[in-house]
N, C-alpha and C. Protein backbone atom coordinates (compact mmCIF):
# COMPACT_ATOMS: atom_id res chain seq x y z
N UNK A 1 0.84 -1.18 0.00
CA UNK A 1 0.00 0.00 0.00
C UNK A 1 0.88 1.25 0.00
N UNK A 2 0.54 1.80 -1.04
CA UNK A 2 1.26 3.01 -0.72
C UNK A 2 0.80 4.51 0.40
N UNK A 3 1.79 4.99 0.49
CA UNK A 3 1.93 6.03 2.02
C UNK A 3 1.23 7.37 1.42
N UNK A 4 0.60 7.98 1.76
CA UNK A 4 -0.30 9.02 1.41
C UNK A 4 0.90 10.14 1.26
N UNK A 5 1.82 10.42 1.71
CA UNK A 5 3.12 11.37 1.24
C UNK A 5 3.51 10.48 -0.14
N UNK A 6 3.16 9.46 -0.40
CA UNK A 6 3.83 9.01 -1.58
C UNK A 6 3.28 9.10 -2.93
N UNK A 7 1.67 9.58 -2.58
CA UNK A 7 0.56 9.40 -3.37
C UNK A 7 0.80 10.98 -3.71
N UNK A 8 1.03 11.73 -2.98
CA UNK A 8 0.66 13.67 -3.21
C UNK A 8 2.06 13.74 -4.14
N UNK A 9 2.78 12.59 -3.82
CA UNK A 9 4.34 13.27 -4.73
C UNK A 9 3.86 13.17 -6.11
N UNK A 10 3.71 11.95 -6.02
CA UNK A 10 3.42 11.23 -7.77
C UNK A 10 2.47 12.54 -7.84
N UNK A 11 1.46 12.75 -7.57
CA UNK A 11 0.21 13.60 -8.04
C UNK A 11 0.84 15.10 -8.52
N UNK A 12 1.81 15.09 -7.16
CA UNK A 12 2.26 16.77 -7.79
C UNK A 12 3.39 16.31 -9.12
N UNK A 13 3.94 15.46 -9.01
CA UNK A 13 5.01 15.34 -10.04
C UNK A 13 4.78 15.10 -11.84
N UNK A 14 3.03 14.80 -11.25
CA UNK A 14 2.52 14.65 -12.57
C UNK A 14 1.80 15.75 -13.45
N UNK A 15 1.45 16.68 -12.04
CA UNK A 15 1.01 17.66 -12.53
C UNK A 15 2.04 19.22 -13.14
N UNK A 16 3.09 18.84 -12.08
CA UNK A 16 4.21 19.71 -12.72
C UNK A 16 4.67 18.86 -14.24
N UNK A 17 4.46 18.20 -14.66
CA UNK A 17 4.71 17.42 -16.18
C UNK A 17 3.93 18.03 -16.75
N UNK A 18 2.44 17.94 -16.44
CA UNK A 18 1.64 18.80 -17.47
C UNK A 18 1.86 19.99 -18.12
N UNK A 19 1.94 20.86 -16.36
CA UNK A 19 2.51 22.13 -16.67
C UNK A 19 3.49 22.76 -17.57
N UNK A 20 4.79 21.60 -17.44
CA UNK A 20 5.76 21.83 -17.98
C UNK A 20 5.64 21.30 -19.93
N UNK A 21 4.73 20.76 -19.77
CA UNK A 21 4.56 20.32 -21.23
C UNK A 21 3.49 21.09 -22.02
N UNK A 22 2.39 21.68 -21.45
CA UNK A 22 2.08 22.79 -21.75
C UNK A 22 2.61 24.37 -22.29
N UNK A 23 3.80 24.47 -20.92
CA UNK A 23 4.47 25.55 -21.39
C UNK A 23 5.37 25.48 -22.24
N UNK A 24 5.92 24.39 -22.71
CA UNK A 24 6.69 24.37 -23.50
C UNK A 24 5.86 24.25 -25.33
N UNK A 25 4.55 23.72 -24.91
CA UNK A 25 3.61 23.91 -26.11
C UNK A 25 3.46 25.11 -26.50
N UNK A 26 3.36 25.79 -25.72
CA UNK A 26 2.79 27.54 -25.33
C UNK A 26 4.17 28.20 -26.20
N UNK A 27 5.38 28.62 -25.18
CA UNK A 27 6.19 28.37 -25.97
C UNK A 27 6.72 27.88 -27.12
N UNK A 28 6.47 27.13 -27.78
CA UNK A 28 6.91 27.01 -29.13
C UNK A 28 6.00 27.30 -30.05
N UNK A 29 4.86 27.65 -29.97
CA UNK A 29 3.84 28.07 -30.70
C UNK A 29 3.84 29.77 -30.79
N UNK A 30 4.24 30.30 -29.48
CA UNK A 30 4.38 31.56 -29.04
C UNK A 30 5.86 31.80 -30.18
N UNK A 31 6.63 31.49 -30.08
CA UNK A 31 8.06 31.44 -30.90
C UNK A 31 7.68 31.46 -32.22
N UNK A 32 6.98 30.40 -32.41
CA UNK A 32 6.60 30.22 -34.03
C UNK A 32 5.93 31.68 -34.52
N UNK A 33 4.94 32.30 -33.88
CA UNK A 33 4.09 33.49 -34.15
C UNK A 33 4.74 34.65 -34.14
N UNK A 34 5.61 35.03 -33.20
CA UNK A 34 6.63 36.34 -33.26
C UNK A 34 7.59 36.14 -33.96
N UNK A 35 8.12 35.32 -34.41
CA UNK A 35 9.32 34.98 -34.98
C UNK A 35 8.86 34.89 -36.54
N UNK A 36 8.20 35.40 -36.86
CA UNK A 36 7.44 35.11 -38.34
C UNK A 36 8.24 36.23 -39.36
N UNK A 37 8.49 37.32 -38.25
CA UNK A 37 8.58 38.72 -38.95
C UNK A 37 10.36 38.23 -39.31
N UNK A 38 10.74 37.96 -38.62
CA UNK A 38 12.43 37.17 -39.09
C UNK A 38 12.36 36.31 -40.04
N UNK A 39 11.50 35.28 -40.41
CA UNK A 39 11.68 34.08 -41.43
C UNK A 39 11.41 34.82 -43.19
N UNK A 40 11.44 36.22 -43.08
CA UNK A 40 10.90 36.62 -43.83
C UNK A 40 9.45 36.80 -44.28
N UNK A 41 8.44 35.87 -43.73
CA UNK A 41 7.00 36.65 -44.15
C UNK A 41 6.64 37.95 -43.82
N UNK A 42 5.43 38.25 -44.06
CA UNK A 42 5.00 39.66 -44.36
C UNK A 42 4.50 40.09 -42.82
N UNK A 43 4.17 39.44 -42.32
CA UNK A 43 3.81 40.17 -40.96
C UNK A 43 4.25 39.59 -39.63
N UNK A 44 4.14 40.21 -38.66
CA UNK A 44 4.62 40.26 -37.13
C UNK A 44 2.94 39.30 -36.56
N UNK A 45 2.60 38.79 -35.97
CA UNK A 45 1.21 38.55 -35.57
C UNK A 45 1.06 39.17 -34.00
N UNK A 46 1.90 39.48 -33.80
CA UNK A 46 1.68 40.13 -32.21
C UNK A 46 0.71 41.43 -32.45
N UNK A 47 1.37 41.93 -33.93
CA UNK A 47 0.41 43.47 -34.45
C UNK A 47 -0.94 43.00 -35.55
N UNK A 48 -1.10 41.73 -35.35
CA UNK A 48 -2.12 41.21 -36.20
C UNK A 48 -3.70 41.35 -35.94
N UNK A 49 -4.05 42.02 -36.41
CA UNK A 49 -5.86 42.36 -36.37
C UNK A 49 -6.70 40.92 -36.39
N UNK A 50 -6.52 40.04 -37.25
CA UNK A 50 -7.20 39.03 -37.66
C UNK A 50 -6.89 37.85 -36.39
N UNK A 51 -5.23 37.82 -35.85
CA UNK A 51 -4.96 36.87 -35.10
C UNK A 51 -5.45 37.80 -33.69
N UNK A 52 -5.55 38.69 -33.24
CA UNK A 52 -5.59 39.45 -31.83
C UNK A 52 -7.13 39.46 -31.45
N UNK A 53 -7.69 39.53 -32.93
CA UNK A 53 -9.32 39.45 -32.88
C UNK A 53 -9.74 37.88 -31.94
N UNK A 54 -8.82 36.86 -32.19
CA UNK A 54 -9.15 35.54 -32.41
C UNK A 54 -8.92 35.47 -30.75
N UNK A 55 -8.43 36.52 -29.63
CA UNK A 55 -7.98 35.55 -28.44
C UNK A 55 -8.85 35.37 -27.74
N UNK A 56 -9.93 35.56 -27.33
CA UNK A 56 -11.29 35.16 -26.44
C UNK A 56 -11.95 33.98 -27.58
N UNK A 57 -11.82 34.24 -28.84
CA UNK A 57 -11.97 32.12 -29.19
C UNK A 57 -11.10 31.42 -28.73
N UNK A 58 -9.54 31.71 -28.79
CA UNK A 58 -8.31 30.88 -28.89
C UNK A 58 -8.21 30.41 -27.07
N UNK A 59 -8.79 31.48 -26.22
CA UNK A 59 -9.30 30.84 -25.02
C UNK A 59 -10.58 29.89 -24.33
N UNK A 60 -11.44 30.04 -25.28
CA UNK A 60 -12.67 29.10 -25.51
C UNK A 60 -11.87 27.70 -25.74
N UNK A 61 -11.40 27.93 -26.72
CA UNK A 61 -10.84 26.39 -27.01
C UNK A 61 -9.83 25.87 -26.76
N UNK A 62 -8.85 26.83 -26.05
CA UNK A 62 -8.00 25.83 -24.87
C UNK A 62 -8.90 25.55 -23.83
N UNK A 63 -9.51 26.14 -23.37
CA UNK A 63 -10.60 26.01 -21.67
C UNK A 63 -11.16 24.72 -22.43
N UNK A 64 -12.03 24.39 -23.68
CA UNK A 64 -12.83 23.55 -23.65
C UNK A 64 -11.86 22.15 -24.22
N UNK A 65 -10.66 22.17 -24.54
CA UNK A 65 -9.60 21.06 -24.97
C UNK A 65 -10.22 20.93 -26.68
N UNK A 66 -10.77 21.69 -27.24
CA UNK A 66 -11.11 22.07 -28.30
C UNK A 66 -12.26 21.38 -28.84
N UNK A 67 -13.40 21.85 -27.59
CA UNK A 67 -14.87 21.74 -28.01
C UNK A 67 -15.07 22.94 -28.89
N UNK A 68 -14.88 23.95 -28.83
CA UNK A 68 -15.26 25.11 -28.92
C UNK A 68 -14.48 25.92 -29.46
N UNK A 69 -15.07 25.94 -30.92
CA UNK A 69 -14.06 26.43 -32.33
C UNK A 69 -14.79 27.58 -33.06
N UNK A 70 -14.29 28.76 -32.07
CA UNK A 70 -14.82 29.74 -32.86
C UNK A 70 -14.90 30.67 -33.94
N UNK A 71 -15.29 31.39 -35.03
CA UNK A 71 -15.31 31.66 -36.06
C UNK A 71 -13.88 32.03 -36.67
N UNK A 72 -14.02 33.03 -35.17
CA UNK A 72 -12.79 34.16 -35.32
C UNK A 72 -11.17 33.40 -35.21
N UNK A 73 -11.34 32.52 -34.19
CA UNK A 73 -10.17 31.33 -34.35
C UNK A 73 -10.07 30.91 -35.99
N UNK A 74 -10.76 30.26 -36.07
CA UNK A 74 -11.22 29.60 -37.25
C UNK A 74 -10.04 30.60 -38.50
N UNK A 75 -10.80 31.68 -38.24
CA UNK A 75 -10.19 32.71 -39.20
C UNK A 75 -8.31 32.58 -39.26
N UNK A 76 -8.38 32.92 -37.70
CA UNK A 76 -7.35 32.82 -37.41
C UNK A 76 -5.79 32.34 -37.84
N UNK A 77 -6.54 30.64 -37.62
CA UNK A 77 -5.43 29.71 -37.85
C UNK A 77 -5.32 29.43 -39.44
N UNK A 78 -6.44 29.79 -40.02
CA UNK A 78 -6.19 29.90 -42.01
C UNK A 78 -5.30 31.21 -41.86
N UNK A 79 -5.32 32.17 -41.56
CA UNK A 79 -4.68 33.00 -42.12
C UNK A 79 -3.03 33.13 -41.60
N UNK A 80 -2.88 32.16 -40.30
CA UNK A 80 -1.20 31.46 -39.81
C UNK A 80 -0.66 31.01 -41.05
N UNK A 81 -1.65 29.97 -40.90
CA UNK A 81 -1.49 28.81 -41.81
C UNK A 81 -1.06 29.57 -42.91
N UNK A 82 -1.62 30.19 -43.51
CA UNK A 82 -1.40 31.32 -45.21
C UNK A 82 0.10 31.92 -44.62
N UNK A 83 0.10 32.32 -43.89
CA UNK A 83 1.32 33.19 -44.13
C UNK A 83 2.64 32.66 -43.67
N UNK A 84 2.47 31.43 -42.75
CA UNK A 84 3.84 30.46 -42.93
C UNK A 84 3.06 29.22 -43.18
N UNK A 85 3.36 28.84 -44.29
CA UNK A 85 3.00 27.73 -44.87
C UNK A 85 3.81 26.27 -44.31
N UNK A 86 5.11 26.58 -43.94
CA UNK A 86 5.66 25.32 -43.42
C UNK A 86 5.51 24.89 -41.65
N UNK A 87 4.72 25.79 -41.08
CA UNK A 87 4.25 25.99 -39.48
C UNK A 87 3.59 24.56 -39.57
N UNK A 88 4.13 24.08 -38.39
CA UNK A 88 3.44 22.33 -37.98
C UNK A 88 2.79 22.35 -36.78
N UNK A 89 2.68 23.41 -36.37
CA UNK A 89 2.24 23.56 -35.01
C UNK A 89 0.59 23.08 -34.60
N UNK A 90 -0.29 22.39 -33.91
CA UNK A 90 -1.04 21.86 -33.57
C UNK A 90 -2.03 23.26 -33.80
N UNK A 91 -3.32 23.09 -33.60
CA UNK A 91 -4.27 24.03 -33.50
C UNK A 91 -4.31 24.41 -32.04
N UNK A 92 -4.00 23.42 -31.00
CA UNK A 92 -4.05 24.11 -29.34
C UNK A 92 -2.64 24.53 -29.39
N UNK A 93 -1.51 24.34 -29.98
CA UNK A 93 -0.55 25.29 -29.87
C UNK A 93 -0.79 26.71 -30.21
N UNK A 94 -1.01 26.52 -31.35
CA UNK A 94 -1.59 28.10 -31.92
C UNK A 94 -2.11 28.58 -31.18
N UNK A 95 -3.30 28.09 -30.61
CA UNK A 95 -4.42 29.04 -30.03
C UNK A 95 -3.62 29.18 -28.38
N UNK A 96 -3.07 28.60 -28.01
CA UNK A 96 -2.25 29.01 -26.84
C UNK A 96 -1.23 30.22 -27.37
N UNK A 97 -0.50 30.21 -28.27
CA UNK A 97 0.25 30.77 -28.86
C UNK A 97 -0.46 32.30 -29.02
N UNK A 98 -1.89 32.18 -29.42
CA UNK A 98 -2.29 33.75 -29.68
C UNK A 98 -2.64 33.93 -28.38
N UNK A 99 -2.87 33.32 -27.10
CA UNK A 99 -3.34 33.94 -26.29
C UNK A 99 -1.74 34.48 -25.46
N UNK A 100 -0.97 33.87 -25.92
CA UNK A 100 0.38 34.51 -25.06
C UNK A 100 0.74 35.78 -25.78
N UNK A 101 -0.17 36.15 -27.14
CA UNK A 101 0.42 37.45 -27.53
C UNK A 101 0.24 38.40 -27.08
């Protein structure tokens, strides 16, 4: 049987994993979006109308693990997608990604 100090470790140790794998999702999606204006495409997305419009969807659908795909997201991630075409980044990266902008 395991010892109830042994049970809260695992629990926290799993939850600092999440965390840490999250932020590093967050992070590299966040990287991918500012870093756009260096790879040579045409725009910065931090100053982006279409992607800044999108962050109360892009928080809908991290909160809901992506029940909840809203227009303006929607918009959003076509117009990523359009302007770096070789971006591999997940759709909850992205949308984490615009909400860190």
């Amino acid at each position: 049987m395991l010892k109830p100090n042994y049970l809260l470790a695992l629990c926290l140790m799993g939850a600092a994993h999440a965390q840490a794998t999250s932020f590093v999702m967050t992070t590299d999606a966040l990287v991918s979006l500012s870093m756009s204006a260096t790879k040579g495409t045409s725009s910065n997305f931090k100053d982006d109308k279409i992607v800044l419009a999108a962050k109360d969807d892009a928080a809908a659908f991290v909160a809901s693990h992506g029940e909840i795909r809203g227009v303006q997201l929607e918009s959003a991630l076509q117009h990523i997608r359009r302007t770096l075409p070789a971006l591999r980044d997940t759709d909850e990266q992205l949308a984490r990604g615009i909400l860190a902008l």
